[in-house]
Protein backbone atom coordinates (compact mmCIF):
# COMPACT_ATOMS: atom_id res chain seq x y z
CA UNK A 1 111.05 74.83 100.91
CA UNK A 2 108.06 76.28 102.72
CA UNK A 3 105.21 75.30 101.82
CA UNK A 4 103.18 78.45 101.21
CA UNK A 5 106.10 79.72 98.48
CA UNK A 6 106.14 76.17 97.25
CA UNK A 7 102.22 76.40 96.11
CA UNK A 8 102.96 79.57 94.70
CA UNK A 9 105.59 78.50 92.62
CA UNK A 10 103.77 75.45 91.74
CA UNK A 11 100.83 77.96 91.31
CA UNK A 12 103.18 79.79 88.87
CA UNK A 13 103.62 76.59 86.20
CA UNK A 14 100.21 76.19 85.91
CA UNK A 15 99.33 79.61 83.73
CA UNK A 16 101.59 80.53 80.80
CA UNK A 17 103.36 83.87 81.05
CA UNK A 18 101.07 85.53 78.72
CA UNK A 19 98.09 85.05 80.50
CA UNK A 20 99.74 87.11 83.48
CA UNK A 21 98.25 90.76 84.49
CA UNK A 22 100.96 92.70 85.73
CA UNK A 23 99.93 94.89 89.39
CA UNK A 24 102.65 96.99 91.29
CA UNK A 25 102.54 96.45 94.61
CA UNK A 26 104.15 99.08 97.14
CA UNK A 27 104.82 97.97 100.54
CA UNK A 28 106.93 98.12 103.91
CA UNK A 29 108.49 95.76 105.58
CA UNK A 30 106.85 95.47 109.26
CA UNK A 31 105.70 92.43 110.47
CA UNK A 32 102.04 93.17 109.64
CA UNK A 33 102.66 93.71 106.18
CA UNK A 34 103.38 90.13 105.81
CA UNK A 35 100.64 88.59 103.82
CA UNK A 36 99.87 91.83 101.50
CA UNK A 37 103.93 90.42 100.76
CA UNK A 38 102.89 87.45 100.06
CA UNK A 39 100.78 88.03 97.26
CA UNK A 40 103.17 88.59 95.23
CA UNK A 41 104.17 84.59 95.50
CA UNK A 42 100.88 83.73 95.83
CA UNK A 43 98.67 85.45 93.01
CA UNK A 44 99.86 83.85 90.32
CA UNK A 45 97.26 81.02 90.23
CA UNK A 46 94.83 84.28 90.13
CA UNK A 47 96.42 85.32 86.72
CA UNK A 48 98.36 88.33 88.14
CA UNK A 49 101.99 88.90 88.00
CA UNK A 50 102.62 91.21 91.31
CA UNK A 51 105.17 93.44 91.35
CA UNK A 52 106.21 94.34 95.04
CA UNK A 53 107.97 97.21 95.46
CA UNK A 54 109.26 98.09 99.25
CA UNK A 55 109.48 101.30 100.40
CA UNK A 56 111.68 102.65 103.00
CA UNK A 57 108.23 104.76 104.59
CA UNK A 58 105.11 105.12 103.68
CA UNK A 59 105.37 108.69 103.00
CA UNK A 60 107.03 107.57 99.55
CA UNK A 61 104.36 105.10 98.62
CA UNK A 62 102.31 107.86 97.50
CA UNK A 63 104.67 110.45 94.97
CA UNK A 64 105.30 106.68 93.44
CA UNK A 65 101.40 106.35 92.94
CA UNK A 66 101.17 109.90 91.62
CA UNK A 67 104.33 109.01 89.11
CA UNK A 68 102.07 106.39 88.14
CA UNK A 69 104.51 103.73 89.54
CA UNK A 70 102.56 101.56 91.58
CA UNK A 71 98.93 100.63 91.48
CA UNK A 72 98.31 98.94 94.96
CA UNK A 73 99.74 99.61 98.15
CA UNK A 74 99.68 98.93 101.70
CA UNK A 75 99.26 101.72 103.92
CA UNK A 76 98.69 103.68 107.17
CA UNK A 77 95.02 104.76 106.78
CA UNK A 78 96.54 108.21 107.82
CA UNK A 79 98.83 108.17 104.90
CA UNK A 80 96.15 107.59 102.97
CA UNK A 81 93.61 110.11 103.85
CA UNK A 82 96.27 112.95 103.65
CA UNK A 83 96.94 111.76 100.24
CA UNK A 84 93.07 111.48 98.96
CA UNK A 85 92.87 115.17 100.93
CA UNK A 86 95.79 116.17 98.54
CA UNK A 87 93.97 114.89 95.32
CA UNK A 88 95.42 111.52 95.14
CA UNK A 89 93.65 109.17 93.26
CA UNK A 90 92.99 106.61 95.34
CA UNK A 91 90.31 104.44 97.18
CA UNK A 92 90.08 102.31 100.28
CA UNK A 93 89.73 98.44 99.52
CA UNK A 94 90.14 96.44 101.98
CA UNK A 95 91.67 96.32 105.85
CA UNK A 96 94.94 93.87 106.12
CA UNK A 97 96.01 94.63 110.00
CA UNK A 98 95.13 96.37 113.26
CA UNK A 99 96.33 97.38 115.94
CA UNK A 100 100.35 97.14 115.37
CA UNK A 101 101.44 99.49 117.89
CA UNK A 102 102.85 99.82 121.37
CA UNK A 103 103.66 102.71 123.52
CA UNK A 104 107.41 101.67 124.88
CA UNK A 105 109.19 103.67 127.67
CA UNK A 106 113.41 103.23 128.38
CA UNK A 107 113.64 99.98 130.73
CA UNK A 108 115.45 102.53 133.14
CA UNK A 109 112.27 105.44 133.12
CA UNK A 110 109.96 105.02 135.70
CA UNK A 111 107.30 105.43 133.13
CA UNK A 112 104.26 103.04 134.08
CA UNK A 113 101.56 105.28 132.75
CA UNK A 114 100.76 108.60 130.07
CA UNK A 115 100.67 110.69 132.67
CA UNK A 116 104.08 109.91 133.64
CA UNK A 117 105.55 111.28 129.94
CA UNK A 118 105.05 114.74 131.68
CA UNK A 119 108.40 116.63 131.03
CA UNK A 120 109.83 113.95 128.83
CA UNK A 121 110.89 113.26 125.20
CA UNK A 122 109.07 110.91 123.22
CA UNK A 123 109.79 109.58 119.94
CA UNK A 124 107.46 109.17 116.76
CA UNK A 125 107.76 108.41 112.92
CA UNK A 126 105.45 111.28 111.72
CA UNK A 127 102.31 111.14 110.10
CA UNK A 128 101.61 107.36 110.47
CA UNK A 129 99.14 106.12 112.47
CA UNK A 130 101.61 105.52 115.83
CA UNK A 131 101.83 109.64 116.04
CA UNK A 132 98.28 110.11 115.78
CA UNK A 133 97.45 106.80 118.75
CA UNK A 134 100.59 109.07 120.73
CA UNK A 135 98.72 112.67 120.47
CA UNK A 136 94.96 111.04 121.26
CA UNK A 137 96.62 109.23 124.26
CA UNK A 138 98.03 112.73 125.53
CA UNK A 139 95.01 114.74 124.74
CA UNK A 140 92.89 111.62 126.87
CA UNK A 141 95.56 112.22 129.43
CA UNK A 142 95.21 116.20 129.77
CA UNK A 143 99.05 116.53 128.75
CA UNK A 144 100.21 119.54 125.73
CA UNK A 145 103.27 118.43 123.49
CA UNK A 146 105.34 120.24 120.83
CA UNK A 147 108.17 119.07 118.95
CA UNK A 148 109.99 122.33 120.69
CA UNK A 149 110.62 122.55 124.21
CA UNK A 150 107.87 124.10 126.29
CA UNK A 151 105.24 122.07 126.42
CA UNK A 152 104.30 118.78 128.99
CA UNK A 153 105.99 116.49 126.21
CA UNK A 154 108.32 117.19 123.91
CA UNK A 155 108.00 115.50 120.23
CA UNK A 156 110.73 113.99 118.34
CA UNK A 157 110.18 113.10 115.06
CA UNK A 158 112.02 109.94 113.33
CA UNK A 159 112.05 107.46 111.18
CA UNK A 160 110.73 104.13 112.38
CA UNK A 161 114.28 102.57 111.78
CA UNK A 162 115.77 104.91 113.84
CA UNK A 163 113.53 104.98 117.10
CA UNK A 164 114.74 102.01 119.19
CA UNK A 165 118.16 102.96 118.41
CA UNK A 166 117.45 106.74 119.88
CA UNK A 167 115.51 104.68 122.79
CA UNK A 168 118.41 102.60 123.66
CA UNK A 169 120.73 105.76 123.10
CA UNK A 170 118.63 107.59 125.90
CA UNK A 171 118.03 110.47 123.54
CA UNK A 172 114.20 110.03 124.23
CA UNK A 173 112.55 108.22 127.04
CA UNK A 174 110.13 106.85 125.59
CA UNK A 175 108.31 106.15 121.64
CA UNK A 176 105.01 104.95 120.53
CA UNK A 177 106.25 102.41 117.96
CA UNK A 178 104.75 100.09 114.98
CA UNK A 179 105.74 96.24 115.35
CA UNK A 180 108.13 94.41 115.17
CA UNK A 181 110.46 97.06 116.36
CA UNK A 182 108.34 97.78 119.29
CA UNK A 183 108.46 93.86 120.60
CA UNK A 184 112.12 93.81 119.92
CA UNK A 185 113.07 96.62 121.82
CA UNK A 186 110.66 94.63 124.31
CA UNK A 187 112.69 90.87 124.10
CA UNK A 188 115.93 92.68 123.95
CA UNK A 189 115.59 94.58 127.23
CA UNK A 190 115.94 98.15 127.12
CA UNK A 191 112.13 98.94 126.91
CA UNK A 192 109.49 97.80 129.20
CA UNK A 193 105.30 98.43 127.62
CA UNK A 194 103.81 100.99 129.39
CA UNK A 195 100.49 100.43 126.81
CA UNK A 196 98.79 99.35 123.52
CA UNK A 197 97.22 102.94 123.24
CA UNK A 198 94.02 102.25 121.86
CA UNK A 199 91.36 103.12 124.36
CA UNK A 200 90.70 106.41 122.62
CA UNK A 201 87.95 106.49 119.83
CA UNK A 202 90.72 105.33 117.47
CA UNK A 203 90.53 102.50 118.70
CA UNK A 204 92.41 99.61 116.78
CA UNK A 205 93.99 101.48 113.61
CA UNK A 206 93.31 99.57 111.06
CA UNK A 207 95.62 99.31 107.84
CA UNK A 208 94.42 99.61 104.69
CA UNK A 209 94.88 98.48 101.00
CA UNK A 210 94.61 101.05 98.70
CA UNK A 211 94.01 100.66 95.01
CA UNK A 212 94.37 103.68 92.26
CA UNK A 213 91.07 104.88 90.62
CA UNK A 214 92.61 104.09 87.38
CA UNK A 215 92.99 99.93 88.03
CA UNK A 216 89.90 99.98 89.79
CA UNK A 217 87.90 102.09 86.98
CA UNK A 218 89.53 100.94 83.78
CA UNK A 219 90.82 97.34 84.53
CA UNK A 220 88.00 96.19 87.06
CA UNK A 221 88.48 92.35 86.20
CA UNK A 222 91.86 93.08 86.97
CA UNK A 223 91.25 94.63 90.43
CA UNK A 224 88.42 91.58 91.40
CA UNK A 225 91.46 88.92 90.56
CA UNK A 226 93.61 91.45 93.38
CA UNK A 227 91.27 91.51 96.17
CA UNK A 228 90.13 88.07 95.75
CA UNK A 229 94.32 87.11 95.72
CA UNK A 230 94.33 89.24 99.07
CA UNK A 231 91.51 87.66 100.36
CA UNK A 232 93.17 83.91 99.98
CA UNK A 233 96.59 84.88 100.73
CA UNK A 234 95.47 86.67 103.81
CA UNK A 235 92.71 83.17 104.44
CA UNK A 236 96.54 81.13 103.94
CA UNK A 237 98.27 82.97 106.55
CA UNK A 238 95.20 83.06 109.52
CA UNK A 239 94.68 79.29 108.83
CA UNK A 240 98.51 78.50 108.67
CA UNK A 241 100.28 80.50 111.59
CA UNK A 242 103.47 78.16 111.53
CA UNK A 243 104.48 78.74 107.37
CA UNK A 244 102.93 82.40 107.51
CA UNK A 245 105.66 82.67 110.50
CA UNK A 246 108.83 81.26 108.86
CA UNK A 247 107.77 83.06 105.45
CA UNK A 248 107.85 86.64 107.38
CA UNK A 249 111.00 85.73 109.70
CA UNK A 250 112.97 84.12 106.72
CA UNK A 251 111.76 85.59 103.33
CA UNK A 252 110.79 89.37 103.97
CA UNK A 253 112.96 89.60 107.20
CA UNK A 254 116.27 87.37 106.16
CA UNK A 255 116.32 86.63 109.89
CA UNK A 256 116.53 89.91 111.15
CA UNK A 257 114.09 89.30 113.52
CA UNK A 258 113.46 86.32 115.57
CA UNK A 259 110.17 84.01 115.23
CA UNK A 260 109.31 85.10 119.20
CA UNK A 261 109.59 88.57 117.84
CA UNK A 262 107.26 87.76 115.13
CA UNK A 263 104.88 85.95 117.74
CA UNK A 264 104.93 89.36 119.53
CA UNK A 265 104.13 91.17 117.01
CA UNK A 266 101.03 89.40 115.42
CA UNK A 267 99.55 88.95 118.75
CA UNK A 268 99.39 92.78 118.48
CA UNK A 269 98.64 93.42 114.97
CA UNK A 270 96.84 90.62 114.03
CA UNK A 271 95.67 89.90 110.01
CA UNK A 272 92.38 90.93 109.32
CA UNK A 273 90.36 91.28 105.66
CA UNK A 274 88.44 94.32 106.87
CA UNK A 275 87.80 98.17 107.48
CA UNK A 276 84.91 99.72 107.84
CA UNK A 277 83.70 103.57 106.14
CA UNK A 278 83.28 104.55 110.03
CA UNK A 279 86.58 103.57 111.00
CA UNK A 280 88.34 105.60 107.76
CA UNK A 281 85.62 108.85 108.72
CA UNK A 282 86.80 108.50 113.05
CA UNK A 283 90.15 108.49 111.50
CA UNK A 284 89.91 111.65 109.54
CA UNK A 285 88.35 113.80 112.36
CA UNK A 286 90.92 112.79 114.87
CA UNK A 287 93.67 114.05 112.27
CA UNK A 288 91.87 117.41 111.58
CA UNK A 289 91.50 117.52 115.41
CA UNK A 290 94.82 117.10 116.07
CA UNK A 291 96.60 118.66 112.91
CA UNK A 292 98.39 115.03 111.72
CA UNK A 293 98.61 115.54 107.86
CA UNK A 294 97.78 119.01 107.56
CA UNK A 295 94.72 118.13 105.91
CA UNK A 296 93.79 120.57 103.05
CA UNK A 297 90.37 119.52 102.19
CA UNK A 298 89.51 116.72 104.59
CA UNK A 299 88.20 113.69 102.65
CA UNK A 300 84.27 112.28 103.21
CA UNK A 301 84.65 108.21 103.96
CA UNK A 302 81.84 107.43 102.20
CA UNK A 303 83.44 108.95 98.83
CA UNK A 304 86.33 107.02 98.62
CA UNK A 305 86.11 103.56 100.67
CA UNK A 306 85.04 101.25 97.79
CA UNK A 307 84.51 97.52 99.56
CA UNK A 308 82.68 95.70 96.68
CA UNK A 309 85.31 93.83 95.60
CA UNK A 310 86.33 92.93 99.40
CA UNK A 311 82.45 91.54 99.21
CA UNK A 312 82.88 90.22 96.50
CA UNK A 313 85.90 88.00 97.58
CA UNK A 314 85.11 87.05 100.76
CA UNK A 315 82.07 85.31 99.55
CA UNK A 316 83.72 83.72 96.73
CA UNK A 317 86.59 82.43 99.77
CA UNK A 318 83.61 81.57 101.99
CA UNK A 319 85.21 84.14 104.76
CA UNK A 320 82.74 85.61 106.94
């Protein structure tokens, strides 16, 4: 048995049931996600029974917040600030990954460079942070796009699940794609990198861990015990590569992707603890400048990114 589920289960013996606070965790399975999955093996020795709960896109994470169905998620920090800008209830916590994205072109497209998507189709999962990394790149790049023809580049919209399958179908030349489906299509041959599009003043996109206003407001011991889980499970994984490795490939994945797939992926989306009220406020203009979301009422950072508990954590993990 690995060892990282084994001292969670061990982890599990040592509190009774009753002294177990339940959270409900919403997540998605990429590669990224992997250690926000493991708390809910690991947080038991914190007193908390997690709930995970994995949704097929993160566009559903949030109806199933409003429902009052989950009270901690894992998110695009797009997803997110469309949601606060809809009236969701919700605050920034903490960062858990960055970067976790690669512009891929068809193995047979002579596509080296943005400039080159001029008068193709490329592919993108909408509203996520890959489709607004694909519209900065093409604005840096002096290129128009609509998801009709007519313009240099020609949008098509799909699920992430579906992309490398419409890339190695030739119905678009090219996607900008979240990981590990953008290394697979990679190690399997029928898409070369053209770039890891984050020389615009995106930068890295970080992803976030949101929390409802509700857990963080009326059960606050509640939400310290979740961030400082986070903070240890994410500590586990950085310090322990090989188990954090076999726990992805084999527990969340069932072997549907392959540990050099996973090593791909990481190396471009690598665990982190932190975001930053600057990054979350960047984020927001760039989606009102480029219409992701259709924000209604464009959310102020500084409002809603609450990283006390983070703080909090960190110092109590001795993580810089």
């Amino acid at each position: 048995m690995p060892r990282l589920v084994a001292a969670a289960l061990l982890a599990a013996l040592v509190l009774p049931a009753h002294a177990q606070e339940k959270v409900r965790l919403g997540n998605l399975k990429f590669a990224h996600y992997g250690a926000v999955s493991f708390m809910k093996d690991h947080c038991r020795k914190f007193g908390l029974d997690v709930e995970e709960i994995v949704f097929p896109k993160g566009i559903d994470i949030f109806p199933a917040i409003v429902r009052g169905e989950v009270d901690l998620a894992a998110s695009a920090a797009d997803a997110a600030i469309a949601n606060r800008s809809g009236g969701g209830k919700i605050y920034v916590v903490a960062g858990f990954a960055k970067g976790g994205a690669r512009i891929v072109a068809a193995s047979d497209q002579h596509i080296t460079k943005i400039a080159d998507l001029k008068g193709k189709k490329v592919g993108v999962a909408r509203g996520g942070a890959q489709e607004l990394l694909l519209l900065a790149e093409l604005s840096k790049a002096g290129l128009t796009w609509s998801d009709r023809p007519g313009k240099d580049v020609q949008i098509v919209y799909l699920p992430f699940a579906d992309l490398n399958q419409a890339l190695l179908q030739k119905q678009i030349a090219a996607m900008c794609q979240s990981e590990p489906q953008s290394s697979q299509a990679i190690n399997k041959g029928f898409g070369n990198e053209v770039m890891k599009p984050y020389d615009t003043p995106l930068g890295e996109p970080v992803r976030v861990l949101v929390m409802t206003e509700k857990l963080y407001r009326e059960r606050p011991q509640v939400a310290q015990k979740v961030l400082d889980c986070f903070v240890d499970a994410t500590k586990t994984f950085l310090q322990d590569p090989a188990p954090a490795q076999r726990y992805v490939v084999e527990q969340m994945f069932k072997g549907q992707i392959t540990p050099a797939d996973y090593r791909d992926a990481i190396s471009n989306s690598p665990f982190t603890y932190d975001v930053t009220v600057e990054h979350i406020q960047t984020t927001t203009d760039l989606m009102v400048r480029y219409g992701v979301g259709k924000l209604t009422a464009p959310p102020r950072a500084a409002d809603w990114v609450k990283l006390d508990l983070l703080q909090k954590a960190k110092q109590k993990a001795g993580v810089r």
